[in-house]
Structures are given as C-alpha cells and as structure tokens.
Protein backbone atom coordinates (compact mmCIF):
# COMPACT_ATOMS: atom_id res chain seq x y z
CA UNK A 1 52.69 96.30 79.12
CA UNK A 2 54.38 97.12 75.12
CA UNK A 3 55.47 94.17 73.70
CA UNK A 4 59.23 94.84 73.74
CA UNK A 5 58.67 95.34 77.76
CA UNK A 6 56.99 91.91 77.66
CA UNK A 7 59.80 90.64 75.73
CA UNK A 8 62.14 91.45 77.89
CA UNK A 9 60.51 90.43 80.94
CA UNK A 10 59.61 86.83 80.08
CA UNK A 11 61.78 86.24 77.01
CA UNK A 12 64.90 87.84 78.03
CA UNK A 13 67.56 85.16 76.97
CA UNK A 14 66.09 85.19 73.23
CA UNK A 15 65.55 88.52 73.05
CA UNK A 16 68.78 89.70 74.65
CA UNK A 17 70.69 87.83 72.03
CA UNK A 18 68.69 88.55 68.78
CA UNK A 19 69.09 92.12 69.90
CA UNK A 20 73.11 91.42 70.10
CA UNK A 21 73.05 90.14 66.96
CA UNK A 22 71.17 93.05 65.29
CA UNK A 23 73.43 95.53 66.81
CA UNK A 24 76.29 93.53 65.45
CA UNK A 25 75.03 92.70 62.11
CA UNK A 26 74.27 96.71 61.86
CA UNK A 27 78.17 97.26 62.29
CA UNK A 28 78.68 94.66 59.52
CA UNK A 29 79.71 96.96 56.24
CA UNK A 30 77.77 96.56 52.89
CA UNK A 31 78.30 93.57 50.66
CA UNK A 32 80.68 91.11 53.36
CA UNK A 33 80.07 88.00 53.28
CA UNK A 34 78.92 86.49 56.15
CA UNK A 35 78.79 82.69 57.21
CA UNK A 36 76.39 81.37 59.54
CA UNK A 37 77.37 78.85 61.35
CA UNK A 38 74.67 76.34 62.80
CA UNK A 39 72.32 78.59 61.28
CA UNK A 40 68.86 76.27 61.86
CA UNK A 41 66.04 77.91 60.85
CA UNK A 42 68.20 81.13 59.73
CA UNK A 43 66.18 83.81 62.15
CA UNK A 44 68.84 86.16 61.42
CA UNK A 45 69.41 85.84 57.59
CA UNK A 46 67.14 89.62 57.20
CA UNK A 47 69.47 91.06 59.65
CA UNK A 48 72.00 90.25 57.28
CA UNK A 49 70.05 91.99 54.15
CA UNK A 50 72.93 94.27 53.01
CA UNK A 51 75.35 91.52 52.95
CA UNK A 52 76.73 88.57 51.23
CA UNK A 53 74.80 86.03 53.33
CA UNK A 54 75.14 82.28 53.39
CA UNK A 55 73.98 79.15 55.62
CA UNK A 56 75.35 76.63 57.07
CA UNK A 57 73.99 73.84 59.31
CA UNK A 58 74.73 69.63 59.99
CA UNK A 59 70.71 69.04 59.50
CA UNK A 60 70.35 65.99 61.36
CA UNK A 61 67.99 67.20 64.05
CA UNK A 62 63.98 66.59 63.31
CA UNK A 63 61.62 69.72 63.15
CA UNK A 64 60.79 69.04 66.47
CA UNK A 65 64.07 70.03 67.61
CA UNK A 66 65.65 72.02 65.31
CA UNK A 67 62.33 74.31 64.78
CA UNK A 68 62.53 73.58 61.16
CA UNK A 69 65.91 74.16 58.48
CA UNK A 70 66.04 77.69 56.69
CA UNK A 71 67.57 77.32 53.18
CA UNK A 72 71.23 76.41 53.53
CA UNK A 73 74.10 76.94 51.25
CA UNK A 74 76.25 74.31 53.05
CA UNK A 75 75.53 71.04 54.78
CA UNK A 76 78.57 69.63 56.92
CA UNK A 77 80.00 68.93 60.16
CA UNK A 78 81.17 71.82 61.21
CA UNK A 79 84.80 70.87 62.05
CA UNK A 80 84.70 70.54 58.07
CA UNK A 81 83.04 73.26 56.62
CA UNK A 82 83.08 73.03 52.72
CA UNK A 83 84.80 76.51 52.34
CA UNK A 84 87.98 77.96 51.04
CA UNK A 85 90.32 79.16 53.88
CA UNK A 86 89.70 82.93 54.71
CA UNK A 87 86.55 83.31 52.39
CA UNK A 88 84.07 84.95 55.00
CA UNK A 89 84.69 88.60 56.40
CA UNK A 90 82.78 87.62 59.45
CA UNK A 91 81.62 84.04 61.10
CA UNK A 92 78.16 84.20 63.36
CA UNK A 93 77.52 81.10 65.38
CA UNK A 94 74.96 81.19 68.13
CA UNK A 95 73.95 79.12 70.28
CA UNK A 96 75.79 75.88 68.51
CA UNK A 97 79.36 74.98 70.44
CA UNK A 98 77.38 72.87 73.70
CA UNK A 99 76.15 70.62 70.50
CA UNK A 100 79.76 70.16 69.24
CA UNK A 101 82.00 67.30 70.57
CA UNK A 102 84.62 69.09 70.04
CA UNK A 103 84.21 73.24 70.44
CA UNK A 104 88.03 73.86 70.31
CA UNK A 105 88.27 72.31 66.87
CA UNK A 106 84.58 74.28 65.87
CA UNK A 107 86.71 77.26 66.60
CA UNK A 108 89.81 76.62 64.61
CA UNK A 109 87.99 75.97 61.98
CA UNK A 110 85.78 79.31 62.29
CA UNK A 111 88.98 81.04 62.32
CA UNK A 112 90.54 79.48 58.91
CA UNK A 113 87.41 80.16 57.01
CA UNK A 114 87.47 84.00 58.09
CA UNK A 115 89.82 86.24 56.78
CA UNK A 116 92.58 88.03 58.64
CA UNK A 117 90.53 91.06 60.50
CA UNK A 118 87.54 88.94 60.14
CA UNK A 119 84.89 89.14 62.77
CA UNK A 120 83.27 86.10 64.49
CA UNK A 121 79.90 86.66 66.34
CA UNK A 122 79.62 84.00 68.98
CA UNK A 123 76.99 83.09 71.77
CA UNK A 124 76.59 80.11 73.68
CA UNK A 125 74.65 79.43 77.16
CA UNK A 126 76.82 79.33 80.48
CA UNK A 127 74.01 76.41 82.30
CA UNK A 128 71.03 75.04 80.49
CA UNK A 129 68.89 72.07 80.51
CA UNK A 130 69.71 68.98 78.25
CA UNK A 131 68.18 70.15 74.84
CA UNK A 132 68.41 69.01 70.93
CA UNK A 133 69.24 65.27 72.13
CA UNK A 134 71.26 63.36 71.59
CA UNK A 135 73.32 66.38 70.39
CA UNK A 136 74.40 68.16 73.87
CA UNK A 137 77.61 67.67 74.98
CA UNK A 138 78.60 70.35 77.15
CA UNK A 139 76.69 72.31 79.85
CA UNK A 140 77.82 75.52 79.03
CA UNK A 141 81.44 77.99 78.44
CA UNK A 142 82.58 80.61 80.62
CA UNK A 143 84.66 83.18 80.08
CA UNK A 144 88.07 81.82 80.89
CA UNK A 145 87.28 79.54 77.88
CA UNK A 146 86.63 82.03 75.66
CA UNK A 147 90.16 84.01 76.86
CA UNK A 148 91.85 80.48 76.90
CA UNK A 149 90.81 78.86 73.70
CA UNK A 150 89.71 81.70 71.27
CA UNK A 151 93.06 83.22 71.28
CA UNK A 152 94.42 79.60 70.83
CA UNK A 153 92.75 79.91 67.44
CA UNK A 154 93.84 82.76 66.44
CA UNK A 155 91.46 85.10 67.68
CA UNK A 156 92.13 88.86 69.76
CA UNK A 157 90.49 91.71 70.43
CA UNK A 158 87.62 89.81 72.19
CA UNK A 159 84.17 91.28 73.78
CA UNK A 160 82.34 89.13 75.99
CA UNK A 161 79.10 89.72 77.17
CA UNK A 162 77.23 88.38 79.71
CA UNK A 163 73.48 88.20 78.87
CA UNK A 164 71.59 89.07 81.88
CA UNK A 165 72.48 88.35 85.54
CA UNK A 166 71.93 85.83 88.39
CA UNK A 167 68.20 87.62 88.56
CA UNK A 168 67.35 87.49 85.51
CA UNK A 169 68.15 83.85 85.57
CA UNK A 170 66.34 83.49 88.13
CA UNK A 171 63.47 84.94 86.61
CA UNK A 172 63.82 82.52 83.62
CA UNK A 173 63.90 79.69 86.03
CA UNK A 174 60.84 80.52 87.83
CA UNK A 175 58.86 80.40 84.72
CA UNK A 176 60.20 76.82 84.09
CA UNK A 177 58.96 76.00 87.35
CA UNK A 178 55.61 77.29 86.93
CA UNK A 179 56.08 74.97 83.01
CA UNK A 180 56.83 72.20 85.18
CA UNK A 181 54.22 71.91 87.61
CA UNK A 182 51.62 72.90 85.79
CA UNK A 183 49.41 69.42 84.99
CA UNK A 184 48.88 67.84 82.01
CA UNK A 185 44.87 66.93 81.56
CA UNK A 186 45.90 63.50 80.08
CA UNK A 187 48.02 62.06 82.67
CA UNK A 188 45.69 62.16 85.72
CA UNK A 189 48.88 60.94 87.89
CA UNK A 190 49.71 64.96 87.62
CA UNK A 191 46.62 66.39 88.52
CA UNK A 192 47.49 66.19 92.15
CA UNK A 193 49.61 69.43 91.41
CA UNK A 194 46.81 71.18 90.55
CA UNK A 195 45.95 72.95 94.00
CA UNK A 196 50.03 73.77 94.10
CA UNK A 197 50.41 75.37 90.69
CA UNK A 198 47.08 77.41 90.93
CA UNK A 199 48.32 78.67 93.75
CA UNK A 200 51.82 79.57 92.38
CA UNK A 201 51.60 79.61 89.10
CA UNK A 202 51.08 83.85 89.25
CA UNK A 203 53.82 84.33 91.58
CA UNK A 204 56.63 81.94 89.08
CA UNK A 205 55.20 83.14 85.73
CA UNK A 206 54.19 86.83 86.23
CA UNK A 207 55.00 88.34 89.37
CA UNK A 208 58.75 86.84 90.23
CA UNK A 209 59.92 87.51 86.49
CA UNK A 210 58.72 90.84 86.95
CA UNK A 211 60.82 91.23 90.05
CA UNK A 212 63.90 90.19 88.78
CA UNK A 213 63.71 92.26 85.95
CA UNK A 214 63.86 95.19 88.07
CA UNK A 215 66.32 93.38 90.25
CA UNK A 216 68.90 92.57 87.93
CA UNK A 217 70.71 95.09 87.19
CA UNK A 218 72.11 95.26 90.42
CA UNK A 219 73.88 92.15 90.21
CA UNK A 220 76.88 93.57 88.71
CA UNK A 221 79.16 90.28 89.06
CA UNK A 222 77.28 88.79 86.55
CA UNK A 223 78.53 85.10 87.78
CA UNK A 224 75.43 83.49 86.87
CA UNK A 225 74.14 84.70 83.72
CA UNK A 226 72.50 82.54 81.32
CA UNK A 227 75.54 82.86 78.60
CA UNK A 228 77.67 85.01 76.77
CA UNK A 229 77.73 87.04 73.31
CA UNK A 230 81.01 86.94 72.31
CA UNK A 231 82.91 89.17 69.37
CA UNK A 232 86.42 88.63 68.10
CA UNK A 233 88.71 89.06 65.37
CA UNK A 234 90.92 86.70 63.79
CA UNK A 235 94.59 87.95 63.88
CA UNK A 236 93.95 90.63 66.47
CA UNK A 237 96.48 91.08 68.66
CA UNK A 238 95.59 89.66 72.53
C-alpha cells in the first residue's frame, strides 16, 4: 500500500484537510498576505511560500497539547487580533472556533481584518472528543451555522465541504476503539483486555478502516462527517 493510499485510509481527517488547504492556498495569487489564524505549530506556513505570510496564535496551551508553537507574528485572543481593519487578502483558520468561547465574535473579527473580496479558509470538526483542555467549548458546527452566522459577518459566496462521510467516520472511530482497548503494560488493571483487543485489534485498526474507505463514497448525505472546510468571501453577495 503507497503512502498517500495509507494516508488516506487511516489518516483521512488530517489528510483530507491539509489537502484542502493546499488546493486553496494554490488558488491564493502571488504576494497576498495571508493571516493565519490559530496557526499552532504553522504546518501550513510552506503552502503559503509565494505569499505574504504571517502567524497568529493565543499560546497558552503546553507542547503537549498544542504540538509545539511555530514562529508567530501575533500573540492575542483572537476576538482582538492586533491588526489594522482590512489588512489581510485572505484569513485561514482551521481547526480553532470549538476552542473559542465565543465563535460568532472569532468571525466578525476575521471579517474586519480581511479586506473587501477577501477570502477566509475555514475548517472546524462537526463531533469530536474533548481535546486541548480546558480550551473546548463546543462539540462541533454544522452547516446551518456556517449559512446562519458567516453571512451575519459579512461573509457570501460560501463553499462548504464536508470532509468524508458517516463511513469514513466510522472508520476513524474504529481505530480509536482498537487505541482504547489496547492495554497499557503498566497498569496491570488493563491487562484483562488483552485476549479482547488481540482478537480485534486487526479487524478496528486495519481491516474495518479499509472497508469504509471503499464504503464511503456511497454515503452521499454526508450527515455525519467528521467536519467541514469552509471558503468565503467578505462582502460577497449571499
């Protein structure tokens, strides 16, 4: 199996979005500048080569959790980021609004600092497991709030994506299970499992992930994908 087929297989969710983002970042024009938002570690500053990058995170999270900061240009909440009003030709914020408090107010303020036309790249997950604690506020965003809110702000034109379907999710899941069960040599309380996850643990991790890949794209509702890519532009018409 190629690595991109592995990839896709058992790391859809990542890989799915970084490949969004690429696609997106390749439409970008020469010499924008470009805001991450929430940028962490900054996996996609490269992507971003032929543009007029910058980073911007709230760094409060240990490496542990955040993976470790990239270099960042701004450090802020972001429902005050320390930028001039319509200074960025396009806003990218992944992954970032189920940390926020308050995601309506994250994306007024992505609007004013993008310019009229601007572009703002957004993802976040639909369901996912508490993560980056005690930052986590919301379980996930569906589409209606993207078509109720974003336009709210000032945004039109809007793509949304979902990223994967209900097997693919599933697929995702089942390796989670097989994380799960699987023992851990210095807590002998969990070693009862072991008979259970030897057993299963090639069905959840290899052969049901496999499955659903082939699966999925039959699901064509899409109702329980693991999130959304999202593209709109501020001042677009609805």
């Amino acid at each position: 199996m190629s690595n991109g087929i592995r990839e896709r297989v058992f790391a859809f969710n990542q890989t799915a979005r970084d490949a969004w983002v690429a696609l997106r970042a390749a439409e970008v024009a020469a010499g924008s500048r470009v805001l991450d938002v929430g940028a962490g570690p900054c996996p996609y500053r490269s992507l971003f080569s032929h543009c007029e990058y910058r980073a911007h995170d709230f760094a409060q999270l240990p490496p542990d959790l955040s993976g470790g900061y990239g270099r960042l240009d701004y450090v802020s909440d972001i429902l005050r980021l320390p930028v001039e009003d319509g200074s960025f030709d396009v806003v990218l914020c992944t992954e970032v609004l189920e940390h926020v408090p308050d995601p309506e107010g994250a994306v007024r303020e992505l609007a004013r600092v993008l310019r009229h036309g601007g572009t703002l790249l957004l993802t976040a997950p639909l369901g996912s497991g508490l993560h980056q604690q005690p930052y986590h506020f919301f379980g996930g965003f569906t589409p209606h709030w993207y078509r109720e809110f974003l336009p709210r702000a000032g945004f039109g034109d809007l793509a949304i994506e979902p990223n994967g379907g209900f097997f693919a999710h599933f697929g995702q899941e089942a390796q989670r299970f097989e994380k799960m069960l699987r023992p851990e040599w210095r807590h002998p309380r969990t070693w009862t499992r072991a008979p259970v996850w030897l057993c299963s643990a090639p069905i959840a991790r290899i052969a049901v992930p496999l499955l659903c890949y082939w699966l999925d794209p039959g699901d064509t509702e899409r109702h329980f994908t693991v999130g959304y890519h999202v593209r709109a532009v501020r001042g677009a018409s609805t």
